[in-house]
C-alpha atoms as a PDB file:
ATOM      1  CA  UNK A   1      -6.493  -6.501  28.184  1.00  0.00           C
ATOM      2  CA  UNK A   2      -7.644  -3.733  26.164  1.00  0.00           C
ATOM      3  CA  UNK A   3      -4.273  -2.024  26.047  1.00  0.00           C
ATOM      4  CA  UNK A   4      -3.136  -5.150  24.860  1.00  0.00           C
ATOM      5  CA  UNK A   5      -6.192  -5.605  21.853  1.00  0.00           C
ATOM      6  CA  UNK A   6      -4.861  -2.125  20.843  1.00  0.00           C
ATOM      7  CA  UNK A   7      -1.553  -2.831  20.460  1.00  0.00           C
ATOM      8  CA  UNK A   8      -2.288  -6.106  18.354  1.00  0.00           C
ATOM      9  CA  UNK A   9      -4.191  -3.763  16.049  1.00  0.00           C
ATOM     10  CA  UNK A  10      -1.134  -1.848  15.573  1.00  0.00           C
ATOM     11  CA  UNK A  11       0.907  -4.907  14.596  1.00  0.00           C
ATOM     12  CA  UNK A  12      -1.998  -5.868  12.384  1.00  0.00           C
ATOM     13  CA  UNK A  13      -1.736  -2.386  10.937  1.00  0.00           C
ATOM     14  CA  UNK A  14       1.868  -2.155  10.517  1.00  0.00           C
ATOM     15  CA  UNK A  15       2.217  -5.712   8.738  1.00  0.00           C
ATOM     16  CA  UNK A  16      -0.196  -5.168   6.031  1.00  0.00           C
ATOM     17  CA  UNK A  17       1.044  -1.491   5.335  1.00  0.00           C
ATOM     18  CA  UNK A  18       4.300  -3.187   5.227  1.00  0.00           C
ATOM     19  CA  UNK A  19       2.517  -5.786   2.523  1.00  0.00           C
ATOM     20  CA  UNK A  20       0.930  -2.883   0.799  1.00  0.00           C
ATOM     21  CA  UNK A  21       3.410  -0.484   0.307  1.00  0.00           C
ATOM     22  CA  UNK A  22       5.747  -3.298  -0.881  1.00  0.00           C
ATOM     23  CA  UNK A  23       2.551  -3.664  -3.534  1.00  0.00           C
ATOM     24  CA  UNK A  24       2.060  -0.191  -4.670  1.00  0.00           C
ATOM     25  CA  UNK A  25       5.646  -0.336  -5.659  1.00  0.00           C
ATOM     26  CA  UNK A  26       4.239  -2.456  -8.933  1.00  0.00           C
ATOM     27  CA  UNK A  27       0.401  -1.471  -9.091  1.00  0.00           C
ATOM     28  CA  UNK A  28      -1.307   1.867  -9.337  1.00  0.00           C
ATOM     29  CA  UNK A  29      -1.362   2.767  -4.844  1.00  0.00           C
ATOM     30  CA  UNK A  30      -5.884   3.038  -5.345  1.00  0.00           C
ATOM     31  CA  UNK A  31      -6.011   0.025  -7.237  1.00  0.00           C
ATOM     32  CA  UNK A  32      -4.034  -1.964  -4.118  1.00  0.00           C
ATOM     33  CA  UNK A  33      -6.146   0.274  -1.710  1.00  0.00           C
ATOM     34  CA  UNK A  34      -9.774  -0.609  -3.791  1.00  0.00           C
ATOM     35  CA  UNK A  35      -8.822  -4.386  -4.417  1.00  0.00           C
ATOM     36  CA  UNK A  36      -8.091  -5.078  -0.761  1.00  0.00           C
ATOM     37  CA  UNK A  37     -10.526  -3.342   0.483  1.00  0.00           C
ATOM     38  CA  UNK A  38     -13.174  -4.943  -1.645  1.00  0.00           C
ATOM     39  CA  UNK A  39     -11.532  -8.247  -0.794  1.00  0.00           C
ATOM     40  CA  UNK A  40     -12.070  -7.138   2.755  1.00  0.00           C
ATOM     41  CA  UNK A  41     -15.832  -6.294   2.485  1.00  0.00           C
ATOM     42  CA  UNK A  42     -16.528 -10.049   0.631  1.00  0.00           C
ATOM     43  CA  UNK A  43     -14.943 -11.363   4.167  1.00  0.00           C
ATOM     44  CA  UNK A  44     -16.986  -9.301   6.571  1.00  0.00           C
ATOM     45  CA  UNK A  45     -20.574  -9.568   4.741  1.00  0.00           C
ATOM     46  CA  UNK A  46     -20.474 -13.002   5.118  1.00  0.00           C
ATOM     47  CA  UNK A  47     -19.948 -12.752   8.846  1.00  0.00           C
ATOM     48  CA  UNK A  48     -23.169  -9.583   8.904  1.00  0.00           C
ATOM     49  CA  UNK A  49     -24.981 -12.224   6.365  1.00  0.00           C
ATOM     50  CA  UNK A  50     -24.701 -14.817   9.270  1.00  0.00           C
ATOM     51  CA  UNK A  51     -26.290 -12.090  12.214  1.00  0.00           C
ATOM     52  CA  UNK A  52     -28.384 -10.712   9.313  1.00  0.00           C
ATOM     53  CA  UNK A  53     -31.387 -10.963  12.383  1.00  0.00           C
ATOM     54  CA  UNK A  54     -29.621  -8.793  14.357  1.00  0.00           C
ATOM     55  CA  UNK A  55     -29.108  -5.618  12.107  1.00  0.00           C
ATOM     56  CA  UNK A  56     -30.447  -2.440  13.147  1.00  0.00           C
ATOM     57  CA  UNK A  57     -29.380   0.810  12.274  1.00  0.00           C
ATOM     58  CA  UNK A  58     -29.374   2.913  14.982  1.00  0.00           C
ATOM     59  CA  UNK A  59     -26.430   5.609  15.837  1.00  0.00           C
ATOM     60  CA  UNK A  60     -23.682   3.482  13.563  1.00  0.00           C
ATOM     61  CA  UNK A  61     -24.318   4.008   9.721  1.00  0.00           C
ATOM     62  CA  UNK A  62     -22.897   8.129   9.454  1.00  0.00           C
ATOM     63  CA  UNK A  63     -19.855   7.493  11.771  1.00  0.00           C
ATOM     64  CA  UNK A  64     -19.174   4.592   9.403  1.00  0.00           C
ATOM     65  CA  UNK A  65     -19.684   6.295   6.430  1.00  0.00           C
ATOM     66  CA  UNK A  66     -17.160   9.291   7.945  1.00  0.00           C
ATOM     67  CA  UNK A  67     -14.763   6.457   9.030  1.00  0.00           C
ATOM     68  CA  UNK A  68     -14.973   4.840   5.400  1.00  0.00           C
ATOM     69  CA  UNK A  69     -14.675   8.115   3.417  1.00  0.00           C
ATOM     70  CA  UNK A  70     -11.970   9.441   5.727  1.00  0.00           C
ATOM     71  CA  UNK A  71      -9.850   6.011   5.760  1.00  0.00           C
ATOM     72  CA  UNK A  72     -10.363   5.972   2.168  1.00  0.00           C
ATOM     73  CA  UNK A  73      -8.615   9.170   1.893  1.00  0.00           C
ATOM     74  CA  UNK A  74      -5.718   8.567   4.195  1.00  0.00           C
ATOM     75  CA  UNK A  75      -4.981   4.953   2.272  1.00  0.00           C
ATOM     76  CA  UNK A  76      -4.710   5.997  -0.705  1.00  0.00           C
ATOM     77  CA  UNK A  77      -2.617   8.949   0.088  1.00  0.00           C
ATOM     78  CA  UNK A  78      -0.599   6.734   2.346  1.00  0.00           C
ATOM     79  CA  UNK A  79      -0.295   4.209   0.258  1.00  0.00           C
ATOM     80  CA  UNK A  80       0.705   5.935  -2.658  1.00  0.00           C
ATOM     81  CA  UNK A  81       3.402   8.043  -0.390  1.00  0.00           C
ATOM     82  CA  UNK A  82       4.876   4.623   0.556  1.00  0.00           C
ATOM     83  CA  UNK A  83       4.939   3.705  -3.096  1.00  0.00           C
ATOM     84  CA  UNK A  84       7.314   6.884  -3.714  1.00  0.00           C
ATOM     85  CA  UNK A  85       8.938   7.517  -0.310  1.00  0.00           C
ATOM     86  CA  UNK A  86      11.355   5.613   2.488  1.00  0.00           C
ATOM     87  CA  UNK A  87       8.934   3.000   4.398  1.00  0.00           C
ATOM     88  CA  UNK A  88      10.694   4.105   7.517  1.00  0.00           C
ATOM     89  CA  UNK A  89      10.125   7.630   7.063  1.00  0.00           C
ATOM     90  CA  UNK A  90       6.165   7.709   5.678  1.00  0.00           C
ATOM     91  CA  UNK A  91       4.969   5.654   8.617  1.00  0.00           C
ATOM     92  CA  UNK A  92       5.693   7.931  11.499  1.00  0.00           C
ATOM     93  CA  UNK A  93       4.681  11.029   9.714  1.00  0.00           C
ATOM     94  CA  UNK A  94       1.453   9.394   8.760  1.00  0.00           C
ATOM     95  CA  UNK A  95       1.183   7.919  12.500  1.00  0.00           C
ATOM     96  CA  UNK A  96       0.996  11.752  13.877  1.00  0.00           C
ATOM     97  CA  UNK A  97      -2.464  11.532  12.611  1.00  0.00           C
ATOM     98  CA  UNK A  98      -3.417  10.328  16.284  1.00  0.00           C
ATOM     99  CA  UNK A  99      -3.508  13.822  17.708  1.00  0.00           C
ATOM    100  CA  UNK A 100      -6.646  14.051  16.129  1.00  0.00           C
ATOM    101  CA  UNK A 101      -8.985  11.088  18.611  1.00  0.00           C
ATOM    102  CA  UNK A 102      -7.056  11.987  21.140  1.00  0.00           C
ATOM    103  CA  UNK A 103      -7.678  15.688  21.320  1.00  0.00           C
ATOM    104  CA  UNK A 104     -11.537  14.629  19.976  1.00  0.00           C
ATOM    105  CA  UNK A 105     -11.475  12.538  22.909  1.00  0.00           C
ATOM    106  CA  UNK A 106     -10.611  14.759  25.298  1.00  0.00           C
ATOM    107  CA  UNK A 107     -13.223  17.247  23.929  1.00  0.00           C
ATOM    108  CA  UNK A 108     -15.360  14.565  24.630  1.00  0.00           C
ATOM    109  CA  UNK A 109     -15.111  14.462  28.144  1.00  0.00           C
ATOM    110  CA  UNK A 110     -12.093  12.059  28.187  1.00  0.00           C
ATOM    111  CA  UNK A 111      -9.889  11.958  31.321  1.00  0.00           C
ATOM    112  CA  UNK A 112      -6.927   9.342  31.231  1.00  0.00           C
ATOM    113  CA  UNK A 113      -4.861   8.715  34.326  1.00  0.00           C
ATOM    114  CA  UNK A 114      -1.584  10.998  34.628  1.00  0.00           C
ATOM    115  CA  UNK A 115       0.209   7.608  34.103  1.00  0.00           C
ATOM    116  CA  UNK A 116      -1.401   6.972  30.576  1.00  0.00           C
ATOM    117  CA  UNK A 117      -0.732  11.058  30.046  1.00  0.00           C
ATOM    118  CA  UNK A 118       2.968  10.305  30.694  1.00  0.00           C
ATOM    119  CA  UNK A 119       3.223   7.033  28.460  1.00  0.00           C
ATOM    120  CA  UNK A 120       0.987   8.852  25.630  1.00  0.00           C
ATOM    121  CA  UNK A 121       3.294  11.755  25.588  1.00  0.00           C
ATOM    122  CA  UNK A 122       6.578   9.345  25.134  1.00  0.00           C
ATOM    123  CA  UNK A 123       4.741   7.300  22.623  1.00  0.00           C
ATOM    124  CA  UNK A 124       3.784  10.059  20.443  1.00  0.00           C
ATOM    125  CA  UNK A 125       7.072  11.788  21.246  1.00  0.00           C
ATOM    126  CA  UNK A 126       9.087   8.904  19.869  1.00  0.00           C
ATOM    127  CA  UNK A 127       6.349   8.386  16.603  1.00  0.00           C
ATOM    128  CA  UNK A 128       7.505  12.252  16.269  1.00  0.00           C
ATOM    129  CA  UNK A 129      11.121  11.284  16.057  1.00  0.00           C
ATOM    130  CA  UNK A 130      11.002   8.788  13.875  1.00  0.00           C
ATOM    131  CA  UNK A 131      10.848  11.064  10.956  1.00  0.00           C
ATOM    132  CA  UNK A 132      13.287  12.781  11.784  1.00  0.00           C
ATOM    133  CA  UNK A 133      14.880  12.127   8.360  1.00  0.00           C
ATOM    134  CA  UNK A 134      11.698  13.978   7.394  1.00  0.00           C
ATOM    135  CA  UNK A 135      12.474  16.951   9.557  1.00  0.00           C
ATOM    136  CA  UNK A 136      16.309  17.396   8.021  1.00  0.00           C
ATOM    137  CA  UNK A 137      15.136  17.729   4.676  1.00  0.00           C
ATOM    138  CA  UNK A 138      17.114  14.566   3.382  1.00  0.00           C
ATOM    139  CA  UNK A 139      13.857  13.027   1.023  1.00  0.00           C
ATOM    140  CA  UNK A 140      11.315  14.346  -1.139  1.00  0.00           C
ATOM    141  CA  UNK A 141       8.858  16.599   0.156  1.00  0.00           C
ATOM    142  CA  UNK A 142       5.997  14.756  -1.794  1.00  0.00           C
ATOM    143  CA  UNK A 143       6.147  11.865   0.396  1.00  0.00           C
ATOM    144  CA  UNK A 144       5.695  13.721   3.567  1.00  0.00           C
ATOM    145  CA  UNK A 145       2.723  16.298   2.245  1.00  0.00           C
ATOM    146  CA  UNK A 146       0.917  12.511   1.670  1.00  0.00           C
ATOM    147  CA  UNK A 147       1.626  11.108   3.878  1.00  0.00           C
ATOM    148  CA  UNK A 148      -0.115  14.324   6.305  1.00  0.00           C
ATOM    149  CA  UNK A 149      -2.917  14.321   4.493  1.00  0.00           C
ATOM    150  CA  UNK A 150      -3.278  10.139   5.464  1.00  0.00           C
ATOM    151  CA  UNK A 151      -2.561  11.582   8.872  1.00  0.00           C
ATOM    152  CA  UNK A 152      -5.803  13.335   9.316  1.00  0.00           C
ATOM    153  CA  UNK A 153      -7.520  10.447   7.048  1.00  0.00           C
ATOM    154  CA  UNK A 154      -6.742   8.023   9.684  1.00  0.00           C
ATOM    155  CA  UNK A 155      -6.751  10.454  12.876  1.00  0.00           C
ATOM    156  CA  UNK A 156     -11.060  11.027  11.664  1.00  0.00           C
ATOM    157  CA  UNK A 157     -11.489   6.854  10.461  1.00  0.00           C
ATOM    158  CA  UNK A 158      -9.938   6.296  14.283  1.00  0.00           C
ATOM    159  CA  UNK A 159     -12.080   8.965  15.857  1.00  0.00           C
ATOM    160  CA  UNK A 160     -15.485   7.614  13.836  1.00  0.00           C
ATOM    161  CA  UNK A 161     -14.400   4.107  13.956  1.00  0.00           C
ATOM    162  CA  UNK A 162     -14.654   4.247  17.975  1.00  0.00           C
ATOM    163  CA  UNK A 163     -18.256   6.312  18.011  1.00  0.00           C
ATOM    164  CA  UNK A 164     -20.033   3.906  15.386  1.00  0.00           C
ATOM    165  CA  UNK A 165     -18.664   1.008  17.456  1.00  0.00           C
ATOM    166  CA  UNK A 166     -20.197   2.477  20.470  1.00  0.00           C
ATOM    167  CA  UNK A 167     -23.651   1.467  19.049  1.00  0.00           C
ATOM    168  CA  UNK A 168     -23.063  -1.807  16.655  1.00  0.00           C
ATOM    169  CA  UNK A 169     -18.836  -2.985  15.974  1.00  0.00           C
ATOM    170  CA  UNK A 170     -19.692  -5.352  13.220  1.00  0.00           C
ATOM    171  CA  UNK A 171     -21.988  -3.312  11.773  1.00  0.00           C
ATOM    172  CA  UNK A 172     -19.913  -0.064  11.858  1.00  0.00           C
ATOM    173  CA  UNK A 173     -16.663  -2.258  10.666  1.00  0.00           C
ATOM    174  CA  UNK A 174     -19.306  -3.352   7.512  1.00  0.00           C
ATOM    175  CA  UNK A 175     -20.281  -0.051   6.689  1.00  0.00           C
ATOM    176  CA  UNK A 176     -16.989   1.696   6.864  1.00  0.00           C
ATOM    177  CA  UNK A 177     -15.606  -0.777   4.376  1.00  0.00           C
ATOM    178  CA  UNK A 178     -18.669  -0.975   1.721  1.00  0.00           C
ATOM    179  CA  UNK A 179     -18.564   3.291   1.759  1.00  0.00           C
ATOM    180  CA  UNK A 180     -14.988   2.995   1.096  1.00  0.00           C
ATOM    181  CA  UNK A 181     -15.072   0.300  -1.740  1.00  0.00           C
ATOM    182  CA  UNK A 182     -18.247   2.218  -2.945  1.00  0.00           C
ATOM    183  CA  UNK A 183     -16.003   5.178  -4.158  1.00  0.00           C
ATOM    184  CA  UNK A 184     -13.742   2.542  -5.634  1.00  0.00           C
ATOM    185  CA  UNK A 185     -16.100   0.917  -7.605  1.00  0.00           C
ATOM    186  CA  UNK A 186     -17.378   4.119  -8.795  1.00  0.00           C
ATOM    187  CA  UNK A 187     -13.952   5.802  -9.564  1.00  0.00           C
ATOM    188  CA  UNK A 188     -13.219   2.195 -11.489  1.00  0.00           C
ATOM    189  CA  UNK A 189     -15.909   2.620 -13.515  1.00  0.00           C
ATOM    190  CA  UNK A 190     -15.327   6.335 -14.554  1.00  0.00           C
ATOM    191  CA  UNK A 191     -11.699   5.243 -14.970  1.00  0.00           C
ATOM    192  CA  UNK A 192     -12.822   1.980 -16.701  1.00  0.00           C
ATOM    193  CA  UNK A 193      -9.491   0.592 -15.003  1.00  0.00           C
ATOM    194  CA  UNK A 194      -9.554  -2.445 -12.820  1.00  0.00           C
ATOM    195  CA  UNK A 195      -6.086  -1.519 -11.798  1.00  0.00           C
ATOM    196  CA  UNK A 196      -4.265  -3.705 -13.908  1.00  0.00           C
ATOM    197  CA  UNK A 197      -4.340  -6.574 -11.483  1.00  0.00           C
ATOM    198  CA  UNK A 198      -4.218 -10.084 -12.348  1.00  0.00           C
ATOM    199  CA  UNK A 199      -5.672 -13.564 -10.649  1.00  0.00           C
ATOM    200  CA  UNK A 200      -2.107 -14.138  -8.715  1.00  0.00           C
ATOM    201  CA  UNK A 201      -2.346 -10.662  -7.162  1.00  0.00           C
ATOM    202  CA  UNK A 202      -5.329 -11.844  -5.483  1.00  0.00           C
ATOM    203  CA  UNK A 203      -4.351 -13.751  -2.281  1.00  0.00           C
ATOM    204  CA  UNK A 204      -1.947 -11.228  -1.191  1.00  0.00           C
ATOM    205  CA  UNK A 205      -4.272  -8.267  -1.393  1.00  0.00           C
ATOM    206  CA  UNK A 206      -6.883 -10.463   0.102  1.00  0.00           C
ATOM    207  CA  UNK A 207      -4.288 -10.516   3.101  1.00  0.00           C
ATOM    208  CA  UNK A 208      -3.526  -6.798   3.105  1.00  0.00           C
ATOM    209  CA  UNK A 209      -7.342  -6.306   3.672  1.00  0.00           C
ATOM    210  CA  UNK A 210      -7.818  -8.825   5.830  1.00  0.00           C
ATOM    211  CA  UNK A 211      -4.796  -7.818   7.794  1.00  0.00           C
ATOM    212  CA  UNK A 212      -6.950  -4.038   7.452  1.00  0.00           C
ATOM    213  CA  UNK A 213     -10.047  -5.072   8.712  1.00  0.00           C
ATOM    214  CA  UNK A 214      -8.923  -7.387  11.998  1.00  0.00           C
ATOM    215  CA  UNK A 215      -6.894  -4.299  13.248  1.00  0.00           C
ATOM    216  CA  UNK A 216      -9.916  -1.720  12.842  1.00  0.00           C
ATOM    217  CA  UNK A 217     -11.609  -4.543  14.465  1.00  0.00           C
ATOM    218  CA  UNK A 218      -9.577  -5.047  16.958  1.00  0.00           C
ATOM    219  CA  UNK A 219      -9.158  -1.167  17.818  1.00  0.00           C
ATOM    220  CA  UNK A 220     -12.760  -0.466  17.597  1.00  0.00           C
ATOM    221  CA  UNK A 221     -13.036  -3.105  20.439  1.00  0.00           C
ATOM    222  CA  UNK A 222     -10.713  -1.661  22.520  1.00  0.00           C
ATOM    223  CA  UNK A 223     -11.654   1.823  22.134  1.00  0.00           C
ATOM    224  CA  UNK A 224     -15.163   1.261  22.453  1.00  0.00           C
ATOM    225  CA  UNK A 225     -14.693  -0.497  25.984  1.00  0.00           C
ATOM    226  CA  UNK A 226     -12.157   2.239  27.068  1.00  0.00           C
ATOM    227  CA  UNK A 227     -10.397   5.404  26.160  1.00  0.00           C
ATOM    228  CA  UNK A 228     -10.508   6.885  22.598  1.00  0.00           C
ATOM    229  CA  UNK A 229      -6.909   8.941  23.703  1.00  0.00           C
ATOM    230  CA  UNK A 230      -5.406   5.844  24.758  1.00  0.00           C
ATOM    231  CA  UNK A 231      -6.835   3.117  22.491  1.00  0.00           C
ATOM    232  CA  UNK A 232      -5.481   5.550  19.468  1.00  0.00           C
ATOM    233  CA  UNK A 233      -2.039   6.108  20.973  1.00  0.00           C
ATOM    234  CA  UNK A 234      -1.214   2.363  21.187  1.00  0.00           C
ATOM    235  CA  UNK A 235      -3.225   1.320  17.846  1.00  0.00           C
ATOM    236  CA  UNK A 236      -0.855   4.063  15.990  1.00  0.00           C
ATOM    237  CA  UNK A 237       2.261   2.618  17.025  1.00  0.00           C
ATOM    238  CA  UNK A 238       2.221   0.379  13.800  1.00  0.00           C
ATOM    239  CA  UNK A 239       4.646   2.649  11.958  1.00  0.00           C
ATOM    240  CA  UNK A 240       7.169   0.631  14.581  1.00  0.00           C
ATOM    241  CA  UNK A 241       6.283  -2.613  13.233  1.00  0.00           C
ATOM    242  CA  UNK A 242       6.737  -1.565   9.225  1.00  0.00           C
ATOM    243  CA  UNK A 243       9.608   0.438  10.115  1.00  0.00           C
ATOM    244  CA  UNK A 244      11.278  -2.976  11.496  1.00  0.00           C
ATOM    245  CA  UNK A 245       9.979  -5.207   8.898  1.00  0.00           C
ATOM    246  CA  UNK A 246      11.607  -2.571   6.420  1.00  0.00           C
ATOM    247  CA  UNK A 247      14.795  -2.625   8.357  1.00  0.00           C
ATOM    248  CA  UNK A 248      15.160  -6.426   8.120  1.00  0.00           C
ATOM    249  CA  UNK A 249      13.698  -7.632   4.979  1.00  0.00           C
ATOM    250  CA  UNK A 250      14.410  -4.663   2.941  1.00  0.00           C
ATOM    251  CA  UNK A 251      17.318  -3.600   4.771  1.00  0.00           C
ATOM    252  CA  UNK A 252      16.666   0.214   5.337  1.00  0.00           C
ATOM    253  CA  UNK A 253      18.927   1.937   7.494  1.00  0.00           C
ATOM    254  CA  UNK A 254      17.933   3.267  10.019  1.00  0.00           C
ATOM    255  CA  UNK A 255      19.348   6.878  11.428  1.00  0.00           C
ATOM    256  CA  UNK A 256      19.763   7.373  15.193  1.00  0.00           C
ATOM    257  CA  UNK A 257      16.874   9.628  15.186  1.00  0.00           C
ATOM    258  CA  UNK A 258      14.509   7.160  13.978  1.00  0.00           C
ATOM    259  CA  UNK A 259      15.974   4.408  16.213  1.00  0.00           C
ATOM    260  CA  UNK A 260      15.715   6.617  18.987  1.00  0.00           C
ATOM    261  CA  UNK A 261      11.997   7.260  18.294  1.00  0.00           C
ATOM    262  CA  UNK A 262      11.416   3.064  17.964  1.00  0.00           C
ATOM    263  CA  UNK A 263      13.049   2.652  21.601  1.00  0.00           C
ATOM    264  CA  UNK A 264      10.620   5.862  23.176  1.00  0.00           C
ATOM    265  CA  UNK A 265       7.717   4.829  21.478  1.00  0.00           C
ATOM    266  CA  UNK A 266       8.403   0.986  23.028  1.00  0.00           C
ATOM    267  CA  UNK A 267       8.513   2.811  26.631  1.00  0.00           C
ATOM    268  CA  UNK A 268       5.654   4.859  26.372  1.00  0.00           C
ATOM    269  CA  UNK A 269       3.783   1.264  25.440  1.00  0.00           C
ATOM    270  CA  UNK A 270       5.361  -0.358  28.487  1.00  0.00           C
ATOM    271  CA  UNK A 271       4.442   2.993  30.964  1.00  0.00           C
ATOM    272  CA  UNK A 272       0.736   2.510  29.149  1.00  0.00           C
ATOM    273  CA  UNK A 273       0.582  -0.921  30.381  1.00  0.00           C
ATOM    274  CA  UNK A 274       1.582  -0.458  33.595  1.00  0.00           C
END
């Protein structure tokens, strides 16, 4: 079951990137990242509003500060590189990011089953040749330095996201996303900029964030309960899902490389499972 909560947070993940990077094609990348994000937070403090009784602050508010400040980092970068760069290409370069819970993880004390090794190795293995376009040197190289720097962003956010939810998940998931939307606000008012969005922009970047903040929910869950290593193999298989959505509503082609890498990543999912 938890395998399977972590693999609906990378379809989650994958569909609004998808959504966003489609976005940051007409709006500034940090204003989609601040406005969804914000839209996000209004969602979740009414739910913490509701337990308001329950609130304590023990062990959770500096891993979700770290989490928001390091996913706020990695979306904007990544966001921005999908604005400028091949969907199917920024994804699964920004998806290598999850060497960084896993090896955290195993610092940690973390020992999966040689089963999960073995489906963790083909996953990654087939995120890796994905981007093989990358690799080739067929695209800009500003796309790919982004989209590494969103690769540690969301390698840390994954990493923090799992110890703050540990101690409290709604509470960590509340404070990641008002640190994040904190720096917005403040870089918004330096900028005076609102991003140049408009009132009909609204429900669709209220669905990237939403789409945002079920997935972190839904990995925090599943890493909490179980493996870090694991939980963040399967969660950062969403490049998968945009890379498909690009394929057939965009129609990017993809090389053999790349369709290779879907097909391995698939198997190391179904060896996971198992």
């Amino acid at each position: 079951m938890l395998s399977l909560l972590a693999l609906a947070s990378s379809v989650c993940w994958g569909t609004s990137d998808f959504f966003a990077g489609l976005k940051s094609k007409s709006r500034p990348a940090a204003a989609v990242v601040a406005w969804s994000q914000g839209l996000g937070l209004m969602a979740i403090s009414v739910v913490v509003l509701l337990q308001w009784d329950d609130l304590s602050f023990d062990g959770w508010p500096l891993w979700s500060v770290a989490a928001g400040l390091s996913g706020a980092v990695g979306l904007v970068s990544f966001y921005t590189a999908l604005s400028s760069g091949t969907m199917g290409v920024v994804a699964p370069v920004a998806s290598l990011g999850v060497v960084v819970p896993v090896l955290l993880g195993l610092l940690g004390g973390e020992q999966p089953p040689p089963s999960a090794w073995f489906g963790m190795l083909l996953a990654v293995l087939g995120i890796a040749l994905a981007s093989g376009p990358e690799l080739s040197g067929d695209v800009s190289p500003r796309p790919v330095v982004l989209a590494s720097v969103a690769a540690v962003g969301f390698g840390l956010a994954l990493y923090c996201l799992d110890r703050g939810s540990r101690e409290s998940l709604l509470h960590t998931l509340w404070g990641m996303r008002l640190t994040s939307v904190a720096l917005f606000v403040v870089a918004g008012l330096v900028l005076r900029t609102a991003g140049g969005m408009v009132a009909r922009d609204v429900p669709g970047l209220f669905a990237i964030g939403l789409g945002d903040l079920v997935a972190n929910g839904l990995f925090a869950f599943a890493s909490s309960r179980g493996l870090v290593s694991v939980a963040s193999v399967l969660g950062s298989l969403y490049p998968v899902v945009t890379v498909l959505l690009a394929r057939f509503l965009l129609h990017e082609q993809l090389k053999r490389i790349q369709s290779a890498g879907v097909v391995l990543s698939l198997v190391g999912v179904a060896v996971i499972a198992a």
